[in-house]
Protein backbone atom coordinates (compact mmCIF):
# COMPACT_ATOMS: atom_id res chain seq x y z
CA UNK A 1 0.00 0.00 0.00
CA UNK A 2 1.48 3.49 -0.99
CA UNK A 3 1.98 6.22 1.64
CA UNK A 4 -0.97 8.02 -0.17
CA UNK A 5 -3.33 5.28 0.54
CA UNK A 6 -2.38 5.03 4.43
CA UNK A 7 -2.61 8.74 4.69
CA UNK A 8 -5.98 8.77 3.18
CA UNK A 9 -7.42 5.67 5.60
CA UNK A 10 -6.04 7.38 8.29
CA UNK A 11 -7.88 10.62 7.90
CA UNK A 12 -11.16 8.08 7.27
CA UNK A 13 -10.87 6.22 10.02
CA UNK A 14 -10.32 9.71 12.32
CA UNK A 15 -13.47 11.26 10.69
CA UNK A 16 -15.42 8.07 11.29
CA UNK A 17 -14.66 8.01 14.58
CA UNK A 18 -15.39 11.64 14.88
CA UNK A 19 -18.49 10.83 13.35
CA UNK A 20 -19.76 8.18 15.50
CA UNK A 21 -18.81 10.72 18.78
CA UNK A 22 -20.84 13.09 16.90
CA UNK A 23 -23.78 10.60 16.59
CA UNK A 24 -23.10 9.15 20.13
CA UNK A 25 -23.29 13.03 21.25
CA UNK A 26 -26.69 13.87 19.49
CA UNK A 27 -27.96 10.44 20.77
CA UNK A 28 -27.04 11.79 24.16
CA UNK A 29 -28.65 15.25 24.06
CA UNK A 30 -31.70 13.46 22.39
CA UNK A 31 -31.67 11.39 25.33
CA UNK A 32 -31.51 14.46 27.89
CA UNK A 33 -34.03 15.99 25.72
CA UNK A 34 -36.33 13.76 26.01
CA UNK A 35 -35.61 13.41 29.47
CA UNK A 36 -36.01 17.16 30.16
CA UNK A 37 -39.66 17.00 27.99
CA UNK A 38 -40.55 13.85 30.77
CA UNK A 39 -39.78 15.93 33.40
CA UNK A 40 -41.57 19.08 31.78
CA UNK A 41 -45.03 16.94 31.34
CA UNK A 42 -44.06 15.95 35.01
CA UNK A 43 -44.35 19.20 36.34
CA UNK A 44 -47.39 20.40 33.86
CA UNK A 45 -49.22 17.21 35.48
CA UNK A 46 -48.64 18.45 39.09
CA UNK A 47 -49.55 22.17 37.92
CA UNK A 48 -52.92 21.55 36.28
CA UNK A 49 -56.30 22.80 38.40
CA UNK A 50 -54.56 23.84 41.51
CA UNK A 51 -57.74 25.08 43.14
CA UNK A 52 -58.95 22.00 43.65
CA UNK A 53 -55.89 20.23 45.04
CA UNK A 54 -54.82 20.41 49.00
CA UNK A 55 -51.34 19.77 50.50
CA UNK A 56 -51.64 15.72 50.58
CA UNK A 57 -53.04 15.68 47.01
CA UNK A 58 -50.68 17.83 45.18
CA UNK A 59 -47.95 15.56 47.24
CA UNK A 60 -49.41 12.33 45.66
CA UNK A 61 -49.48 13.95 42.58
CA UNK A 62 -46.12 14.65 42.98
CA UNK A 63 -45.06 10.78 43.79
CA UNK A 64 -47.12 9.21 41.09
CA UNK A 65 -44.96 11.27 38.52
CA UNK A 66 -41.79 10.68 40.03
CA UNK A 67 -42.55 6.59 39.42
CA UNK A 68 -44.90 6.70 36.68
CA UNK A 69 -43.53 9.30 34.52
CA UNK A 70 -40.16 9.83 35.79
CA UNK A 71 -39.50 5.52 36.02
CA UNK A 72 -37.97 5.69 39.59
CA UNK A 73 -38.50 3.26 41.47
CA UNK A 74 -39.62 4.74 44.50
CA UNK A 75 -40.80 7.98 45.70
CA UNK A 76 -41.58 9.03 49.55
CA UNK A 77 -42.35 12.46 51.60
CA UNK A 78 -40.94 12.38 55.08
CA UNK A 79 -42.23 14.50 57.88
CA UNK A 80 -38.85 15.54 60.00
CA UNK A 81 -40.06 15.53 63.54
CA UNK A 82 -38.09 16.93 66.45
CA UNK A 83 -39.22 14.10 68.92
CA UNK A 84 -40.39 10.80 68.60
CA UNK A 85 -39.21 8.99 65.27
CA UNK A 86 -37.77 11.57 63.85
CA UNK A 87 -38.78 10.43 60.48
CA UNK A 88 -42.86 10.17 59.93
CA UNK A 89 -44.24 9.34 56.73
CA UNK A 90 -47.02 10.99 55.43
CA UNK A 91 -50.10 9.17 54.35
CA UNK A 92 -50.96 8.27 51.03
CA UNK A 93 -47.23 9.34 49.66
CA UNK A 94 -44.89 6.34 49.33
CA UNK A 95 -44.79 4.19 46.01
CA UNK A 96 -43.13 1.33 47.74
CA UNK A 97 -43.50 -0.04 51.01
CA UNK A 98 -41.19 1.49 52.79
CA UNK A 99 -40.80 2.21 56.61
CA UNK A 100 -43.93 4.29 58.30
CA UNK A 101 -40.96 5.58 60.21
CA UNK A 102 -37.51 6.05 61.01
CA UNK A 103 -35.98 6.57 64.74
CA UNK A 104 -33.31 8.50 64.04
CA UNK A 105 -30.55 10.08 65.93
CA UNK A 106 -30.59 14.21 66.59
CA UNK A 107 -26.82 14.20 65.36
CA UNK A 108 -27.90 12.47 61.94
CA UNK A 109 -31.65 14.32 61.44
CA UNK A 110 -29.24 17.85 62.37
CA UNK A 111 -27.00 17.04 59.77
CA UNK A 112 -29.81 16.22 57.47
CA UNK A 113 -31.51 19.51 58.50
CA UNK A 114 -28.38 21.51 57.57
CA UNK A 115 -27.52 20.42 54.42
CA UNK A 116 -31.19 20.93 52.68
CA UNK A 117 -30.36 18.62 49.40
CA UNK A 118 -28.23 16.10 47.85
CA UNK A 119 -27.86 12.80 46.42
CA UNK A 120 -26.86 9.32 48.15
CA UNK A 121 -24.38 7.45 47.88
CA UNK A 122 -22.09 10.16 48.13
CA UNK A 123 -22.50 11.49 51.77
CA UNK A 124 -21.60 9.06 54.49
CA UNK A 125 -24.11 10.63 57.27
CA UNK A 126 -26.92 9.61 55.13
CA UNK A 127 -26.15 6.10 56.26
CA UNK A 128 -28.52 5.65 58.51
CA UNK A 129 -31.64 7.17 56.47
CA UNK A 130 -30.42 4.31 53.91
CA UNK A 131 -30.56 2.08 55.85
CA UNK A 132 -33.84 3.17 57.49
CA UNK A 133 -36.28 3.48 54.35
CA UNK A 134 -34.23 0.74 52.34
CA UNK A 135 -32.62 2.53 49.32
CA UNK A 136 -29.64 2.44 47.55
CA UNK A 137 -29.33 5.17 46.20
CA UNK A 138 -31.57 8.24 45.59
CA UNK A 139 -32.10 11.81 45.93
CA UNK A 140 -33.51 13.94 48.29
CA UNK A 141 -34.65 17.47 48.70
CA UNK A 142 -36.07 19.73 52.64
CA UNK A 143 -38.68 21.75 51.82
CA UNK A 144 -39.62 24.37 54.49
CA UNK A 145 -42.75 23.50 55.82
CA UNK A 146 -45.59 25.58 58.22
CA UNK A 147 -45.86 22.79 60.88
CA UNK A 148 -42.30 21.10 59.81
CA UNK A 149 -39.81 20.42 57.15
CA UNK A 150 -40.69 17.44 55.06
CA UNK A 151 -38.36 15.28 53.13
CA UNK A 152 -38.45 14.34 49.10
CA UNK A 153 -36.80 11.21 48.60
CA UNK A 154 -36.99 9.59 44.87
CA UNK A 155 -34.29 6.33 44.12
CA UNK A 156 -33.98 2.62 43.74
CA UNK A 157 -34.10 0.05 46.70
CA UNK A 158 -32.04 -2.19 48.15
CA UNK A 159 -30.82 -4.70 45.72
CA UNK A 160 -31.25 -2.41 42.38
CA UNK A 161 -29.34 0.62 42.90
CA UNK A 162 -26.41 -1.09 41.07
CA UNK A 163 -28.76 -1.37 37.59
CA UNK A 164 -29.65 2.07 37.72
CA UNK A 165 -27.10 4.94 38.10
CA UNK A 166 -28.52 8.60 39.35
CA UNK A 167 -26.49 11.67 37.02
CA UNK A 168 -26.33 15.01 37.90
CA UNK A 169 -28.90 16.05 35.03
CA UNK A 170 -31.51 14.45 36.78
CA UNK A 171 -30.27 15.75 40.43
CA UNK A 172 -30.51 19.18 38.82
CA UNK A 173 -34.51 18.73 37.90
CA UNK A 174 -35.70 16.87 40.62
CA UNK A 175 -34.33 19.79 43.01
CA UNK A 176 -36.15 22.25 40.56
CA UNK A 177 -39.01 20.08 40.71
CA UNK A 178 -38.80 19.90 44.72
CA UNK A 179 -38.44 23.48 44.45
CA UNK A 180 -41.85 24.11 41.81
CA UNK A 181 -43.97 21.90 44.40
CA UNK A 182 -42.83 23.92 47.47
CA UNK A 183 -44.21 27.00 45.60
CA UNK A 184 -47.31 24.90 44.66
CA UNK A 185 -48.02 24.05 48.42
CA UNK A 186 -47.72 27.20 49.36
CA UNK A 187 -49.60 28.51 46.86
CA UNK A 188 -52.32 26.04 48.07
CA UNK A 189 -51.89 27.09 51.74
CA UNK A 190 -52.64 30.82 50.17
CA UNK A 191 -55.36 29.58 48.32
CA UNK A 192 -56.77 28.14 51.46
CA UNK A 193 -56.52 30.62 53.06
CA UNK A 194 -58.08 32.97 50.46
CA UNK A 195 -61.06 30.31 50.31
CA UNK A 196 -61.19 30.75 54.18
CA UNK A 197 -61.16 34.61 54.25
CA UNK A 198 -63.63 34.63 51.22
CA UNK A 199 -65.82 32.03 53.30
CA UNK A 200 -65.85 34.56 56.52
CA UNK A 201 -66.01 37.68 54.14
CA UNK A 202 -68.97 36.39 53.22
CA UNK A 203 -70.75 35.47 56.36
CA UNK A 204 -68.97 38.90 57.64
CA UNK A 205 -71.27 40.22 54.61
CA UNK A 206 -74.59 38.43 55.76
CA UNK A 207 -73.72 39.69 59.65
CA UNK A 208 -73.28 43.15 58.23
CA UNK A 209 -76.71 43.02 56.35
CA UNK A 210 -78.20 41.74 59.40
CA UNK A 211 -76.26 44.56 61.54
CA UNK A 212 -77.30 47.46 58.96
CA UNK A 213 -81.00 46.07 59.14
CA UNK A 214 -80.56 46.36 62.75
CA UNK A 215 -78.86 49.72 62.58
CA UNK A 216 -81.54 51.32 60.80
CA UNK A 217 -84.51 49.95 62.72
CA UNK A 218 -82.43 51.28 65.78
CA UNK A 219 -81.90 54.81 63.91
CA UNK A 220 -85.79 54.96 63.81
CA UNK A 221 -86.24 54.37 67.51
CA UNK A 222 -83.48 56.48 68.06
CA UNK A 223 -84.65 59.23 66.16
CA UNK A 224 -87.86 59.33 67.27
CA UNK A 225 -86.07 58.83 70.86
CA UNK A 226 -84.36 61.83 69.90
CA UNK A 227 -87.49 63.71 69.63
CA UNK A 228 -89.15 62.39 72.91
CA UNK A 229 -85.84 63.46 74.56
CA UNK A 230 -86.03 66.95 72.75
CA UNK A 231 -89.51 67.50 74.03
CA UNK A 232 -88.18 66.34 77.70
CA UNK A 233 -85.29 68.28 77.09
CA UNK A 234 -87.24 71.79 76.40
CA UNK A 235 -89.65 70.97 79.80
CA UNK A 236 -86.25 70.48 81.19
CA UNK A 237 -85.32 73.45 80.40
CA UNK A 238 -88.04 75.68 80.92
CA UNK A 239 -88.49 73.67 84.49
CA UNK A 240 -85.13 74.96 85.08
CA UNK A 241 -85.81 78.65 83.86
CA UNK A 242 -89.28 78.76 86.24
CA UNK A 243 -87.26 77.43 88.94
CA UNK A 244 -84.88 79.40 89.14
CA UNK A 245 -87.20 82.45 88.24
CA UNK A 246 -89.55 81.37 91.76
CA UNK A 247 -86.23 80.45 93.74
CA UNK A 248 -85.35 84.21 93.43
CA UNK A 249 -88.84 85.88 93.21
CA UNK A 250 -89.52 83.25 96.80
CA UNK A 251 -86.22 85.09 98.64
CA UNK A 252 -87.64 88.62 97.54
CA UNK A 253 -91.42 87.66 99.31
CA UNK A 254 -89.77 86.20 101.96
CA UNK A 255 -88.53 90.21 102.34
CA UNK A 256 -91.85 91.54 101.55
CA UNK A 257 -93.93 89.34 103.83
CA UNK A 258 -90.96 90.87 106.60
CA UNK A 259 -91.96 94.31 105.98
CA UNK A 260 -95.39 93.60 105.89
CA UNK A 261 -95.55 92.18 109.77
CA UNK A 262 -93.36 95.24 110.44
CA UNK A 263 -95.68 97.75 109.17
CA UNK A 264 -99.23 95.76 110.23
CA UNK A 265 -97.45 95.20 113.98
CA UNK A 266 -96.79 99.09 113.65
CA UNK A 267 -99.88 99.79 112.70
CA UNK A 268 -101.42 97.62 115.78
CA UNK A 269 -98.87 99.99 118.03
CA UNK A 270 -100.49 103.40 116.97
CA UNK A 271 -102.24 105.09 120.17
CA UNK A 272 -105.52 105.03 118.58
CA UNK A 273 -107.52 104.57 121.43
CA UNK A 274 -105.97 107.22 123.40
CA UNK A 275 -106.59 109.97 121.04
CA UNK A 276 -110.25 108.79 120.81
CA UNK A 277 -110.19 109.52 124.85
CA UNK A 278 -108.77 113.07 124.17
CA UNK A 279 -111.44 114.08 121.71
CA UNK A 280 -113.99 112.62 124.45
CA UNK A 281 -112.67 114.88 127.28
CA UNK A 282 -112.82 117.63 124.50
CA UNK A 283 -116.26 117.49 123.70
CA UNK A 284 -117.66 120.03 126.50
CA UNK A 285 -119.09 123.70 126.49
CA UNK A 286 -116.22 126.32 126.24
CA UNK A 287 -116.92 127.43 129.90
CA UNK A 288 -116.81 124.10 131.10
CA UNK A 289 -113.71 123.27 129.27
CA UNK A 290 -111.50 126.51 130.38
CA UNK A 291 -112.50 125.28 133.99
CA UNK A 292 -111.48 121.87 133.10
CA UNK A 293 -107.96 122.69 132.30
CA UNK A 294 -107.62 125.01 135.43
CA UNK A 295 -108.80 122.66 138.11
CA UNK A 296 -109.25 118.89 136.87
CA UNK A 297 -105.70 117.11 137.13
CA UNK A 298 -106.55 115.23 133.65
CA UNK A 299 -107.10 118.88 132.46
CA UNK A 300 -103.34 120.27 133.31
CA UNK A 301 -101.70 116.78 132.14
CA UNK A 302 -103.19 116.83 128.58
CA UNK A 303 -101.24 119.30 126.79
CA UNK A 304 -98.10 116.76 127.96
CA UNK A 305 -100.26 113.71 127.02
CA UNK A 306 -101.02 115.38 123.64
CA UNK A 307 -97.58 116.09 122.94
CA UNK A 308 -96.14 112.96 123.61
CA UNK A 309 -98.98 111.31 121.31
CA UNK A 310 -97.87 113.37 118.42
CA UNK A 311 -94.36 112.30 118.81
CA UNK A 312 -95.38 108.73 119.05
CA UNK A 313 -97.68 108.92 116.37
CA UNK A 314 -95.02 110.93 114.29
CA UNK A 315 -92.35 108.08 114.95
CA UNK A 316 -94.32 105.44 113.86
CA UNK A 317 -95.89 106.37 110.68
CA UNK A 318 -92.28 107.60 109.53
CA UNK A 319 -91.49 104.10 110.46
CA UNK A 320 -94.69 102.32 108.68
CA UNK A 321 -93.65 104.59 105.69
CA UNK A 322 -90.16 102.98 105.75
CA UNK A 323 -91.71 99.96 105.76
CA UNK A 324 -93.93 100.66 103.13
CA UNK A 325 -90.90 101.90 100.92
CA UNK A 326 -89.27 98.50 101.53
CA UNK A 327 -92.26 96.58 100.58
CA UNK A 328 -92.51 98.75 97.10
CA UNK A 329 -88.75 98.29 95.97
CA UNK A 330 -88.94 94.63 96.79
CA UNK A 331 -91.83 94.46 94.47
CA UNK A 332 -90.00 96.31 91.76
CA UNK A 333 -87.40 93.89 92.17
CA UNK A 334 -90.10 91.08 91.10
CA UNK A 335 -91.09 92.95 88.50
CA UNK A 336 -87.34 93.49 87.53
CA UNK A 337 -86.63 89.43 87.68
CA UNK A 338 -89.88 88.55 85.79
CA UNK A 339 -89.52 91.36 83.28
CA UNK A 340 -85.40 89.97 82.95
CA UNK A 341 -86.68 86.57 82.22
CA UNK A 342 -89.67 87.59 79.99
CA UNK A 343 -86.64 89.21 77.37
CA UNK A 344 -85.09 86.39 77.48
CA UNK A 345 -88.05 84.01 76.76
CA UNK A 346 -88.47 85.86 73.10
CA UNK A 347 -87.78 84.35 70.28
CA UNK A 348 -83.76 84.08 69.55
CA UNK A 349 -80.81 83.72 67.08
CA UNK A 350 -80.52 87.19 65.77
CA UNK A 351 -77.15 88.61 66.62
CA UNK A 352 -77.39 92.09 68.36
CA UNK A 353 -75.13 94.58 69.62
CA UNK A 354 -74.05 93.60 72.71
CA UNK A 355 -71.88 94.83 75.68
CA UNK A 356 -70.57 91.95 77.71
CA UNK A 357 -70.22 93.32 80.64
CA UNK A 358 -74.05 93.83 81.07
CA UNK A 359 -74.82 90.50 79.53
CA UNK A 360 -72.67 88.92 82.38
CA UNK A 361 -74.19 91.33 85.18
CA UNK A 362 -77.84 90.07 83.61
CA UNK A 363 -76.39 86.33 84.32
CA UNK A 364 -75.92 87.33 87.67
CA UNK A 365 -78.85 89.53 87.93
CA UNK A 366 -80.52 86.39 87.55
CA UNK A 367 -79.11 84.04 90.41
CA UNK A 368 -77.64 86.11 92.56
CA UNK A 369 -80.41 86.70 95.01
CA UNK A 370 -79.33 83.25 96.18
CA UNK A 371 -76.06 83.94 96.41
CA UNK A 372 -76.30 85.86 99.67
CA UNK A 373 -77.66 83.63 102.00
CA UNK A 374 -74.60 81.32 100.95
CA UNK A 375 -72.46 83.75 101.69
CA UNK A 376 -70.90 83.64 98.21
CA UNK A 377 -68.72 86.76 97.23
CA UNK A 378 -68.68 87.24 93.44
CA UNK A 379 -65.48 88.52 92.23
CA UNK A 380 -65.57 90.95 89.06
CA UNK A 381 -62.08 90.94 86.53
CA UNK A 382 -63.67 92.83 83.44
CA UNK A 383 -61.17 93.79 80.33
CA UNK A 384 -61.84 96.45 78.56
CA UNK A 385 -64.10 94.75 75.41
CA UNK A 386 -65.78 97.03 72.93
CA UNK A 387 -69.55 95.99 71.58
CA UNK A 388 -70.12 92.96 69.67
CA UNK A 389 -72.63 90.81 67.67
CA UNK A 390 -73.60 88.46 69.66
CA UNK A 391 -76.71 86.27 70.50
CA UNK A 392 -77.67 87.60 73.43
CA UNK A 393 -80.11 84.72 74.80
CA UNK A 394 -77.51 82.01 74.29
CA UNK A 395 -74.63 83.97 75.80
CA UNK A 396 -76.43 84.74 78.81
CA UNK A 397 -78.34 81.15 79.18
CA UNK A 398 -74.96 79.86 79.18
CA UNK A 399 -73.72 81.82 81.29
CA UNK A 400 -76.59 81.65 84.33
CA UNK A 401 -76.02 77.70 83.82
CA UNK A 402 -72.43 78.39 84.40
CA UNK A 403 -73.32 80.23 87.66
CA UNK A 404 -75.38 78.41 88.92
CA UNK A 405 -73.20 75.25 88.50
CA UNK A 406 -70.72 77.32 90.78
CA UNK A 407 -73.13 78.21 93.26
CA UNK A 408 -74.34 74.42 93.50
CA UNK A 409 -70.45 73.35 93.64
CA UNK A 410 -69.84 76.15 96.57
CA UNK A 411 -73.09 75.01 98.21
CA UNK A 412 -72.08 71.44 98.74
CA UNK A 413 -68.18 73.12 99.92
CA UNK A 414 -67.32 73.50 103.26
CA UNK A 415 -65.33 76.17 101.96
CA UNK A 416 -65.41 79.01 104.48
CA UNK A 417 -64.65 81.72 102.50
CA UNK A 418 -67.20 81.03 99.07
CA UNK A 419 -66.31 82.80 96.18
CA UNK A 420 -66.84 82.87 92.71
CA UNK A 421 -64.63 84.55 89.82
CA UNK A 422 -66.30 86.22 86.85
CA UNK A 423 -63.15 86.76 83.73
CA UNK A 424 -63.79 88.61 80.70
CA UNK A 425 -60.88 89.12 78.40
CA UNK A 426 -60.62 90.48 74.49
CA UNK A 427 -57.56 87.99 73.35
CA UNK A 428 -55.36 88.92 70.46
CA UNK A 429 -56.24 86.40 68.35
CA UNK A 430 -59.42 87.82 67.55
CA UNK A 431 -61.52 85.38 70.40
CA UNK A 432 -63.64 86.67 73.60
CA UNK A 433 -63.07 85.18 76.57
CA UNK A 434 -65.52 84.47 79.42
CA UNK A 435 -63.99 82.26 82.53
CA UNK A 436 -66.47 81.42 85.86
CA UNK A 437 -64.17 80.02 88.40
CA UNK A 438 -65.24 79.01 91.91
CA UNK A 439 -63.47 77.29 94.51
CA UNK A 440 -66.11 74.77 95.32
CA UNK A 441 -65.90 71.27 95.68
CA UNK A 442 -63.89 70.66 92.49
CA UNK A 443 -64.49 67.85 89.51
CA UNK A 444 -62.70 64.37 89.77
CA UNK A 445 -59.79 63.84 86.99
CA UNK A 446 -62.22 61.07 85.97
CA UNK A 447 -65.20 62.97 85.33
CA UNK A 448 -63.51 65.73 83.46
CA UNK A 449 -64.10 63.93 79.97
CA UNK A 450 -67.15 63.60 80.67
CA UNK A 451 -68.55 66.75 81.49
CA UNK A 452 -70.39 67.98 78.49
CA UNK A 453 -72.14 64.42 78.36
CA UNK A 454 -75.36 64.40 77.33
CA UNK A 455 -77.37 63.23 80.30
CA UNK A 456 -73.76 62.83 82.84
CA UNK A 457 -74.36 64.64 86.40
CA UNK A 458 -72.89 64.75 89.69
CA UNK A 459 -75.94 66.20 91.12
CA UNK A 460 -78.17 63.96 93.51
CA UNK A 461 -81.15 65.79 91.33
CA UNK A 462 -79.38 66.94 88.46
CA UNK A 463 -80.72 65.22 85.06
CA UNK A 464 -77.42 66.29 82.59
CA UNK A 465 -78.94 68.73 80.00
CA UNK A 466 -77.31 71.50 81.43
CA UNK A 467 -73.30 71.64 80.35
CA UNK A 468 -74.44 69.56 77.34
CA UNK A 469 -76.87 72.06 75.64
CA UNK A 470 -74.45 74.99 76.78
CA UNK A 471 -72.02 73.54 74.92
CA UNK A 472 -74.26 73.34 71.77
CA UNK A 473 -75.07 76.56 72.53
CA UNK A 474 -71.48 77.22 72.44
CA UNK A 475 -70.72 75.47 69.04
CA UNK A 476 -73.72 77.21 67.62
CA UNK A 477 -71.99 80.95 68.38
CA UNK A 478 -69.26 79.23 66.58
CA UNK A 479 -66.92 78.88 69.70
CA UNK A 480 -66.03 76.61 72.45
CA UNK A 481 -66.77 75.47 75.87
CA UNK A 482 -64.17 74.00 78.22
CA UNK A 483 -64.14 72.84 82.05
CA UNK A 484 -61.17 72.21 84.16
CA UNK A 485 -60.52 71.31 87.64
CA UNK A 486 -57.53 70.84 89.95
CA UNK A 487 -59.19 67.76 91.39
CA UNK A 488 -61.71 67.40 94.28
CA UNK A 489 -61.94 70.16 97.02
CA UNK A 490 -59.70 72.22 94.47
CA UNK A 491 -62.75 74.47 92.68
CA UNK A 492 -63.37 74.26 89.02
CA UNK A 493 -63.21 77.18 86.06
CA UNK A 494 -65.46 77.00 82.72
CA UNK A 495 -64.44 79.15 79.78
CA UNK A 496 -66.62 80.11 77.42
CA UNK A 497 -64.38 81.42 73.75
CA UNK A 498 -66.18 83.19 71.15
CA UNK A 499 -65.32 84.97 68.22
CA UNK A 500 -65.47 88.18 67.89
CA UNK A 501 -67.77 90.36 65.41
CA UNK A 502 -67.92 93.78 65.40
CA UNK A 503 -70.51 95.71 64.65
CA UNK A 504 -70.87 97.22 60.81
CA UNK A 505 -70.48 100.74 62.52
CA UNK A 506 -67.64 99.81 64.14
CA UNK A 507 -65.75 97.91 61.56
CA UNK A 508 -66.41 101.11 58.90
């Protein structure tokens, strides 16, 4: 054979053999292909309807492809327990019989634990697990799990490990399998819970029906409770007014019925009868009566007896008359309450001119007859405020409330020295202030939210209206009413903040 012949079956032989690595190549990565496409349908099996799969179905899903589709010969899911075996099986996932459970040592499950994934044989401290569930070789995968980690284990038992070798292709897709059904289950556990919260939205939808039915047939009652309690609330009020109106009109008759005894007991004193016995003795014939004064004893003594009469007669009608004055300016001061309260009965919520310093001396105008046989001082700080707009019913019904909260607060005090504090200040950010103060019996730190309360009290008789509807009152002049209190035995102040308005006069 020539040297060109030899070279030329060399370089045949060399591409034939390149040839067949070439075809032994494709073979292979048709192999892997078709590998990869059985592991694909794999994990499209597991994948398809997930809503109506739970945690032990999706994990028998999950085994049936491993040995069915996947042609291992056994699949398994371990529950890793901290006590007891250790190793639990979980029902209805083993294609094989293999052990229910393992009793493992806490050296081997920790080393399990730590290093998550792997394949066997190739770590020695997987030994023991071998041993346990009967493989000889196979891989295995820890999936985080809510109640505890649970173990993947896919192989070939004892006796046919040697026919069927595991390659790191496959290691690679069954840990991205592991990894696609941990994302399933916990998708499912979402989905539960979605299902659950959709489940308790929805009775949470029926109770809310039931709850708004409810609500509204209680907003009827209540509204026409509110209307009932509107109606009790204006007899409260006007109870309140007349009571207050015959509390101070009662001390003013208690004054007039004194200076009516004084004048009738007066009257009884007079020397009536004694002058009637003068004009008797006086009733004679001139003669007879120039001898009667210049003989008879009762004749010489009368001039004297006449004199003394007039003085006594003199003293005591000046006295009757003083009486009588009395009598007339405590009537004018009933007419001067009742004629007070009849302005302030009118119709209201017109904004007039005002001077604050008279609407606070008509407030006290209107309690204060009370006030003295308390022995309450009242203590006037007035600022200098100029004439506002104001609604002068409102101002001074809150106002009399506030007073006569202090006089209630001073009346229940053993406070010696009973006073109460009337503040009026013009503040520079364009607010009037009006603070009563006493130094009663104080408010309890407890109470103090509750002070404008609809219906709260402190009063054995007290029914609650009274701080609430000043407040309204308040809101309604577009300001603000406040309480505060050092604490029991320490007084109490209430300030009343409204804005201020000039009038048009004034402003131009």
């Amino acid at each position: 054979m020539s040297r060109d012949s030899s070279a030329l079956l060399e370089m045949l032989r060399s591409k034939a053999m390149l040839l067949l690595r070439r075809e032994r190549e494709v073979y292979q990565l048709r192999q892997e292909r078709g590998r990869i496409e059985v592991w694909l349908r794999a994990v499209h099996k597991l994948s398809i309807d997930l809503t109506r799969k739970d945690a032990e179905a999706l994990l028998g899903l999950w085994v049936s492809a491993i040995v069915d589709d996947l042609n291992f010969q056994v699949a398994a899911v371990y529950a890793c327990l901290r006590d007891g075996p250790r190793l639990s099986l979980r029902a209805g996932t083993a294609h094989a019989p293999l052990a229910p459970d393992a009793a493992l040592d806490a050296d081997t499950l920790d080393a399990l634990l730590s290093t998550k994934s792997g394949r066997y044989p190739g770590d020695p401290a997987l030994d023991a697990i071998a041993r346990v569930v009967g493989l000889d070789s196979f891989f295995w995968l820890l999936l985080p799990g809510r109640d505890q980690p649970l173990l993947l284990l896919a192989g070939y038992g004892t006796g046919f490990g040697r026919f069927h070798s595991l390659n790191d292709h496959d290691l690679g897709h069954f840990l991205l399998f592991g990894s696609h059904l941990a994302a399933l289950l916990e998708n499912q556990e979402l989905i539960a819970e979605l299902d659950r919260e959709r489940s308790e939205l929805s009775a949470s939808n029926a109770q809310l029906d039931a709850s708004l039915s409810k609500l509204r047939e209680a907003q009827a009652k209540l509204l026409q409770s509110t209307k009932v309690l509107a109606e009790v609330s204006r007899r409260a009020g006007m109870a309140d007014v007349a009571t207050g109106v015959l509390h101070n009109v009662g001390n003013v008759l208690n004054s007039v019925n004194v200076s009516a005894e004084m004048a009738l007991e007066r009257l009884r004193g007079l020397r009536v009868a004694g002058a009637l016995r003068v004009a008797e003795l006086l009733q004679r014939d001139p003669e007879d009566l120039a001898e009667f004064f210049r003989s008879d004893n009762r004749g010489r003594v009368l001039p004297n007896y006449l004199k003394e009469l007039a003085t006594h007669l003199g003293s005591e009608v000046a006295g009757i008359q003083a009486e009588l004055r009395s009598l007339q300016e405590n009537i004018d001061h009933i007419k001067s309450i009742i004629t007070k309260q009849q302005a302030y009965a009118r119709t209201v919520g017109v904004s007039e001119p005002c001077s604050i310093t008279e609407l606070v001396e008509d407030a006290i105008g209107l309690v204060q007859d009370s006030f003295g046989e308390l022995g309450i001082l009242v203590v006037r700080d007035y600022a200098e405020v100029p004439t506002l707009l104001l609604d002068r019913h409102k101002v001074v019904q809150i106002l009399v409330n506030l007073l006569s909260n202090a006089k209630h607060a001073l009346e229940e005090s053993e406070q010696e020295n009973k006073q109460i504090t009337i503040c009026v200040r013009h503040r520079s950010g364009g607010s009037l202030s009006l603070q009563v103060g006493d130094n009663g019996v104080g408010i309890a730190p407890e109470h103090l939210p509750k002070l404008f309360t609809h219906g709260f009290t402190t009063k054995k008789n007290g029914h609650g209206f009274g701080l609430h509807a000043s407040a309204l009152a308040a809101m309604e002049l577009g300001g603000s009413l406040t309480g505060a209190s050092p604490g029991l035995g320490c007084g109490a102040s209430f300030v009343l903040e409204l804005p201020v308005r000039l009038p048009f006069a004034a402003q131009a």
